[in-house]
C-alpha atoms as a PDB file:
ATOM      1  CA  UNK A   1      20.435 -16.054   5.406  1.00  0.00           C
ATOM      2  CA  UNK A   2      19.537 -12.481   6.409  1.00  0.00           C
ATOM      3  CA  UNK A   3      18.651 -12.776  10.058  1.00  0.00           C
ATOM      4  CA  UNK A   4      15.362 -10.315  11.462  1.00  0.00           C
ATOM      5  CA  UNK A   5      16.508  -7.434  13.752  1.00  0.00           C
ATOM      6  CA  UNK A   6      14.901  -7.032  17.351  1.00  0.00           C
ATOM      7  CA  UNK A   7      13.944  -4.119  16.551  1.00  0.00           C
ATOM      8  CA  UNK A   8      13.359  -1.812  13.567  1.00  0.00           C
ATOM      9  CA  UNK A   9      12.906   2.306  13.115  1.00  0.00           C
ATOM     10  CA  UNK A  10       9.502   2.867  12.401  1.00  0.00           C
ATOM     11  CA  UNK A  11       9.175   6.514  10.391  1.00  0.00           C
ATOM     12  CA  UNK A  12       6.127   7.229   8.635  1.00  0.00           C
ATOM     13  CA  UNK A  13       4.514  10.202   7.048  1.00  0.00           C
ATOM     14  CA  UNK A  14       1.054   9.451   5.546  1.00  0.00           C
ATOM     15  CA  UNK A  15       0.056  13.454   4.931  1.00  0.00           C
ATOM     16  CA  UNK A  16      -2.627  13.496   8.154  1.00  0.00           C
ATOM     17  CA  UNK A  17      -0.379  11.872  10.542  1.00  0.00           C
ATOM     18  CA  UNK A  18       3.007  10.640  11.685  1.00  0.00           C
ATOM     19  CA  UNK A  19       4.254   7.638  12.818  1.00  0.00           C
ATOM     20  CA  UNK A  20       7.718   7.486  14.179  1.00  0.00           C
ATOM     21  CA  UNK A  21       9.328   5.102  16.660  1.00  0.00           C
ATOM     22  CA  UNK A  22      10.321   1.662  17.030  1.00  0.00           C
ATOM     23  CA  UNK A  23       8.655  -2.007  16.648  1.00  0.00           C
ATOM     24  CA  UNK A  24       9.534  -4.884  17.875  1.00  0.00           C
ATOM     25  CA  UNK A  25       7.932  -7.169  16.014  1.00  0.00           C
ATOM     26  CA  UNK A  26       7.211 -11.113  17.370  1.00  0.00           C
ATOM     27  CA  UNK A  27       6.864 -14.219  15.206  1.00  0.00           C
ATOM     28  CA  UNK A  28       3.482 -13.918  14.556  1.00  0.00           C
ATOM     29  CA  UNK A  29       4.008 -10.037  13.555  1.00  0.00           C
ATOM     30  CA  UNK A  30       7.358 -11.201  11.400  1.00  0.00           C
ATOM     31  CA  UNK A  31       5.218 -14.146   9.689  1.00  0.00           C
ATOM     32  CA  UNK A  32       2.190 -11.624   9.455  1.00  0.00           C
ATOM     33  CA  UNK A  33       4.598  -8.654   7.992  1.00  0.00           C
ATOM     34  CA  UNK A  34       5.609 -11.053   5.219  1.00  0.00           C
ATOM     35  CA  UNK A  35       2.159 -12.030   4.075  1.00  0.00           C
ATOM     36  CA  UNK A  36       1.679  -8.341   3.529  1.00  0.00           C
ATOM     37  CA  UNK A  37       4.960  -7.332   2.243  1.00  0.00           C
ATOM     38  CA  UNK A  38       4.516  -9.796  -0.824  1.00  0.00           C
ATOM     39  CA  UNK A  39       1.010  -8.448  -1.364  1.00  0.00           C
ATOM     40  CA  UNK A  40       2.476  -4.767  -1.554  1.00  0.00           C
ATOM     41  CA  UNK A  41       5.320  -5.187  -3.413  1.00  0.00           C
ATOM     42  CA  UNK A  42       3.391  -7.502  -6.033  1.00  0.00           C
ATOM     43  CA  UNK A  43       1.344  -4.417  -7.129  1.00  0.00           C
ATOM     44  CA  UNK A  44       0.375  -1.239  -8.451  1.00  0.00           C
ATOM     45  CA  UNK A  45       0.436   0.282  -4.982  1.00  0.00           C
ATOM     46  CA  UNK A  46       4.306   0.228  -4.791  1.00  0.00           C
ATOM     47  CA  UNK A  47       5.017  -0.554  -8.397  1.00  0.00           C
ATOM     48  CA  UNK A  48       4.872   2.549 -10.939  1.00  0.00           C
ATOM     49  CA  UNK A  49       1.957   2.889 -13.431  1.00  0.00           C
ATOM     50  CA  UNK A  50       3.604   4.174 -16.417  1.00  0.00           C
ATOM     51  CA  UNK A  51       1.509   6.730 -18.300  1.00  0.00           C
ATOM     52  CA  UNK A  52       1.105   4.344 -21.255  1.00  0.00           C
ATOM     53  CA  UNK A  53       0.076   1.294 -19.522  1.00  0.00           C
ATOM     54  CA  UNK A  54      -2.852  -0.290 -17.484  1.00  0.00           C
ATOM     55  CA  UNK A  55      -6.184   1.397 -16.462  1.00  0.00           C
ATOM     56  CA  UNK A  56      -6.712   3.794 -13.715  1.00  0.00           C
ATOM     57  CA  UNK A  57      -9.812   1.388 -12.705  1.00  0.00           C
ATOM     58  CA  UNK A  58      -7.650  -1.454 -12.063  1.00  0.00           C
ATOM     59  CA  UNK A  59      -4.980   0.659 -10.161  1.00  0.00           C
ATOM     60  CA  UNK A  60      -7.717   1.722  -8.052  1.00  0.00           C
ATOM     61  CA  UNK A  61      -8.891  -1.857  -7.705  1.00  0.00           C
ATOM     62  CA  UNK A  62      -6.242  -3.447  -6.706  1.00  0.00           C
ATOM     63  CA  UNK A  63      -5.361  -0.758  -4.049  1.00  0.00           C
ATOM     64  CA  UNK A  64      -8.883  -1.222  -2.837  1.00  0.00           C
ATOM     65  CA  UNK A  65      -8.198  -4.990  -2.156  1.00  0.00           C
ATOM     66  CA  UNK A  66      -5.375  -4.333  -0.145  1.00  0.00           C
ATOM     67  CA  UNK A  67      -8.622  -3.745   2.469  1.00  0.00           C
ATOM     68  CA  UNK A  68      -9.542  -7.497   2.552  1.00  0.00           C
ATOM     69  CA  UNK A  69      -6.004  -8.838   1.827  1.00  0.00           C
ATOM     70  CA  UNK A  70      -5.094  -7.381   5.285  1.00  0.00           C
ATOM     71  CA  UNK A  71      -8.086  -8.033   6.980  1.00  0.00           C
ATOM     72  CA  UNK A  72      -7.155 -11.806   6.138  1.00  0.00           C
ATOM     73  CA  UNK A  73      -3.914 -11.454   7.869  1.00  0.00           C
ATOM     74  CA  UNK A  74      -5.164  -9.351  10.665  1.00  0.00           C
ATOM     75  CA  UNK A  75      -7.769 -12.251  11.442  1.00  0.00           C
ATOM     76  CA  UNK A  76      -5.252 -14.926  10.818  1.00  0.00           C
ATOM     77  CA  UNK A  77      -2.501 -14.156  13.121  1.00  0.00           C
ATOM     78  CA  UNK A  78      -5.101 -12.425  15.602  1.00  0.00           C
ATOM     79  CA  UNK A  79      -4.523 -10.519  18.412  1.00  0.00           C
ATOM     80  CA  UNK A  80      -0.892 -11.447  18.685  1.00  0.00           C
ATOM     81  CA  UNK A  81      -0.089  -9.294  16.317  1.00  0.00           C
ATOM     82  CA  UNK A  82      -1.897  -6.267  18.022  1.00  0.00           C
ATOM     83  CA  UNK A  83       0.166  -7.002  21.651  1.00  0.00           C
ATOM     84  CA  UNK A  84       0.335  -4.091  23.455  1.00  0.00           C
ATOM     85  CA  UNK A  85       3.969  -2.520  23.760  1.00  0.00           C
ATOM     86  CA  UNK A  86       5.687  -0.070  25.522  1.00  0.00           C
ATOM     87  CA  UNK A  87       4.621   3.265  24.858  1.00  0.00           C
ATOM     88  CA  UNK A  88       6.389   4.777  21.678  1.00  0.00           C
ATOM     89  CA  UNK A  89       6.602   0.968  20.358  1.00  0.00           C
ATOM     90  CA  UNK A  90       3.896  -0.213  17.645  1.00  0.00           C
ATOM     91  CA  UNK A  91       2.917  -3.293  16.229  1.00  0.00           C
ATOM     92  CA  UNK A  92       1.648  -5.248  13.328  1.00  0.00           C
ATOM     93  CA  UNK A  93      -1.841  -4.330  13.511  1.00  0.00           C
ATOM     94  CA  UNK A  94      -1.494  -0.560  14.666  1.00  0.00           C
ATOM     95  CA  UNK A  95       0.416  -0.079  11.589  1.00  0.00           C
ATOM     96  CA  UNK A  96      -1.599  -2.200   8.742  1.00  0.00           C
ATOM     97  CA  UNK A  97      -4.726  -0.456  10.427  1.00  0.00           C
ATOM     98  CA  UNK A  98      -2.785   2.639   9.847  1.00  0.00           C
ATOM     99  CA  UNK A  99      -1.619   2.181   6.234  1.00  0.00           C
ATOM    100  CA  UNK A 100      -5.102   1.245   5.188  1.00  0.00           C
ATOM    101  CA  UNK A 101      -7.059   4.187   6.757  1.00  0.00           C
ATOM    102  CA  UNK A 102      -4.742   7.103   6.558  1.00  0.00           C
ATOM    103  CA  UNK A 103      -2.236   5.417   3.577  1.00  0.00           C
ATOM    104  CA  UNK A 104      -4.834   4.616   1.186  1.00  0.00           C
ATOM    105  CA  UNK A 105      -8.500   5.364   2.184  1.00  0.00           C
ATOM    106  CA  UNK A 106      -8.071   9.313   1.506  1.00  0.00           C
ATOM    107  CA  UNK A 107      -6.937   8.407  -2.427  1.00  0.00           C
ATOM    108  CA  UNK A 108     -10.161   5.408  -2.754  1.00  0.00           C
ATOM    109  CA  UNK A 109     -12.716   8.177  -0.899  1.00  0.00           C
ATOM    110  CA  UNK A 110     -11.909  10.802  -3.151  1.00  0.00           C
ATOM    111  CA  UNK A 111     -11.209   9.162  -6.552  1.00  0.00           C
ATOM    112  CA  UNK A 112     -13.385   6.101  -6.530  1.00  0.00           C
ATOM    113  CA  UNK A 113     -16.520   7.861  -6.994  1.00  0.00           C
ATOM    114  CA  UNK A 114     -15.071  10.618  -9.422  1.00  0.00           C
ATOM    115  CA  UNK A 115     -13.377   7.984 -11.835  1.00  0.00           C
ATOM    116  CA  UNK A 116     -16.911   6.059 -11.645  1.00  0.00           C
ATOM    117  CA  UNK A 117     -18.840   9.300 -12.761  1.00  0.00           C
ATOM    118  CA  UNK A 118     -16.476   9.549 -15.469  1.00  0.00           C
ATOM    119  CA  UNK A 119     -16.847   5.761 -16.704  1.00  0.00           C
ATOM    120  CA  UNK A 120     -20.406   6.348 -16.566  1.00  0.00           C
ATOM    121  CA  UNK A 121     -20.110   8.369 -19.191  1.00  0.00           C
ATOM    122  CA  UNK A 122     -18.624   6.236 -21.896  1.00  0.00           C
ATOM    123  CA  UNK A 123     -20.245   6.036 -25.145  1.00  0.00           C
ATOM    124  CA  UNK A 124     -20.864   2.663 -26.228  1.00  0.00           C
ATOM    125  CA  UNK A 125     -18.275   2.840 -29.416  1.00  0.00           C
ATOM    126  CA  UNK A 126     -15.553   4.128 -26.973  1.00  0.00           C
ATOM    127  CA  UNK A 127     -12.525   1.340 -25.366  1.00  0.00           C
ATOM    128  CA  UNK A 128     -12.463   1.560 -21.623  1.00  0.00           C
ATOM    129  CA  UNK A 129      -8.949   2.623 -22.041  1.00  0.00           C
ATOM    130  CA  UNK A 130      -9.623   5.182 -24.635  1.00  0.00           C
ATOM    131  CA  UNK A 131     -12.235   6.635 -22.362  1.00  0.00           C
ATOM    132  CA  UNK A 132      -9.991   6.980 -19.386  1.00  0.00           C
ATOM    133  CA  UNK A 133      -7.393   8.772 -21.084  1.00  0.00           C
ATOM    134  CA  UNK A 134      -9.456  11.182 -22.779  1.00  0.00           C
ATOM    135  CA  UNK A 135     -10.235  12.104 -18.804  1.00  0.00           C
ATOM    136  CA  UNK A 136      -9.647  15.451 -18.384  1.00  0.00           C
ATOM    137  CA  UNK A 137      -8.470  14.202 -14.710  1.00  0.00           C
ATOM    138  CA  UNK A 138      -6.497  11.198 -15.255  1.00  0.00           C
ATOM    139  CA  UNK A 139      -3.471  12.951 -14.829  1.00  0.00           C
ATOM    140  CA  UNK A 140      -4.370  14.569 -11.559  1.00  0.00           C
ATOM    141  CA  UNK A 141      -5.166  10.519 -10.038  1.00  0.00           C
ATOM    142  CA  UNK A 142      -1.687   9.292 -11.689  1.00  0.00           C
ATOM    143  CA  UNK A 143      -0.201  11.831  -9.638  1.00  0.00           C
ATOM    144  CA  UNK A 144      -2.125  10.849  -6.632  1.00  0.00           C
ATOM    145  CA  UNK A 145      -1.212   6.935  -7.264  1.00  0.00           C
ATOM    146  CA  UNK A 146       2.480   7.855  -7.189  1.00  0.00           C
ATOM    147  CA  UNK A 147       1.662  10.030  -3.940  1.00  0.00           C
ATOM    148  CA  UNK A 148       0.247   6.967  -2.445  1.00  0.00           C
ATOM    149  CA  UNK A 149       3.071   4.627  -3.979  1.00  0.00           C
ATOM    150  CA  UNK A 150       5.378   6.692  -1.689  1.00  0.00           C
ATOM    151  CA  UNK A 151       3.741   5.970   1.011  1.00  0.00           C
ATOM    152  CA  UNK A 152       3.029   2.521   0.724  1.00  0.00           C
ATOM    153  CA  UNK A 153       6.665   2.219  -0.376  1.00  0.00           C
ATOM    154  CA  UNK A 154       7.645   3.062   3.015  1.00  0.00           C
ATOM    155  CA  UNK A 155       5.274   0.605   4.275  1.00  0.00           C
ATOM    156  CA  UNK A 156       6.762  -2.111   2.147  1.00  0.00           C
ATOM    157  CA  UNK A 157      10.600  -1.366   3.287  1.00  0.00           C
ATOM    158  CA  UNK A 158       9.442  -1.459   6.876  1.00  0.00           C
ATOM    159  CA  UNK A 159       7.751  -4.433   6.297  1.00  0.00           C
ATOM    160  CA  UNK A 160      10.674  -6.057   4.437  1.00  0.00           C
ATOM    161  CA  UNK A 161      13.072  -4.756   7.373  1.00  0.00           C
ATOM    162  CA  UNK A 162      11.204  -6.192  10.129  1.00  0.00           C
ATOM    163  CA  UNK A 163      11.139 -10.045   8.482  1.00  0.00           C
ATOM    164  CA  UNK A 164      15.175  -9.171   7.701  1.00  0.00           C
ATOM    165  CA  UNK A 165      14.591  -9.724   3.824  1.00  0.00           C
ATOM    166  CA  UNK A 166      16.488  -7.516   1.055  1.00  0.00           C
ATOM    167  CA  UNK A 167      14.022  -5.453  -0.904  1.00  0.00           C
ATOM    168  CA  UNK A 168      12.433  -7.402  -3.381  1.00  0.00           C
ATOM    169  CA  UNK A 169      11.502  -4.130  -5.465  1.00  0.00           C
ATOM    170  CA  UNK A 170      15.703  -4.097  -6.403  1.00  0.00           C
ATOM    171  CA  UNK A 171      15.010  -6.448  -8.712  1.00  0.00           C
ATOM    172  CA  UNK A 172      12.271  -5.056 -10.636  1.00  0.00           C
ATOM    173  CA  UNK A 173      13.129  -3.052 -13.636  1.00  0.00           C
ATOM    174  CA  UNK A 174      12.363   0.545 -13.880  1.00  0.00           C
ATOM    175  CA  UNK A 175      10.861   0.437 -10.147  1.00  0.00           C
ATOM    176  CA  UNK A 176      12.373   3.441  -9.362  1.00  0.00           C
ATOM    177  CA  UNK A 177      12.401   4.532  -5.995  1.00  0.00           C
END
């Protein structure tokens, strides 16, 4: 059994702002880190969406749920996993407030509404799927999924560090990192 460290090296770049330092998570945080780690690594947000498969829609989707999934945890471990620490420590809730309002609210508040203009548009005769890739912009949000996928990626290994797990991701084919 992989015992969880003290302490683990928090370094995160999410575009607008930095995060670097250390955590020290508690139970609650550890059992709290998990809950989220599983919901990460279980989806599009840190597992690629090949060119050929799935819809953009449902990318965006399930990144947007990652809003009430944490607000779940955040409400069930409560404010022991937003302790204060020492200064240049974090905690649970610091960073899973961070990760949804600087790692994926800037993708959802700029593509959201332009993919829903575009599906507005579909003729009636027209797949879903058809219609999104004849988007002249479906490229551009693939490439901002994987942006975000890097950055939730991050979140995910520091998750997985701080409950002393081996990254689950290994084991997924053509995950690459």
């Amino acid at each position: 059994m992989v015992r969880a460290p003290k302490s683990v090296e928090v370094k995160l770049n999410l575009r607008v702002l930095e995060i670097s330092g250390t955590w020290e998570p508690n139970d609650a945080e550890r059992r709290a880190a998990w809950e989220l780690y599983v919901e990460l690594v279980t989806r599009v947000s840190v597992v690629p969406l090949r060119e050929e498969e799935g819809l953009l829609r449902e990318a965006l989707s399930s990144l947007y749920s990652l809003f009430t999934t944490t607000r779940e945890v955040l409400r069930k471990y409560g404010p022991d996993v937003a302790e204060p620490k020492k200064n240049g420590e974090y905690n649970f809730g610091f960073l899973a407030v961070a990760m949804l309002n600087y790692g994926i609210r800037p993708l959802l508040a700029s593509w959201h509404p332009a993919l829903e203009d575009w599906e507005t548009r579909r003729p009636a005769d027209r797949s879903r799927r058809d219609h999104e890739h004849a988007w002249i912009r479906a490229g551009e949000l693939r490439t901002a999924l994987r942006d975000t996928r890097s950055i939730l990626t991050a979140y995910a290994d520091l998750l997985a560090s701080a409950c002393g797990v081996p990254n689950l991701l290994a084991a997924v084919p053509g995950a690459d990192r």
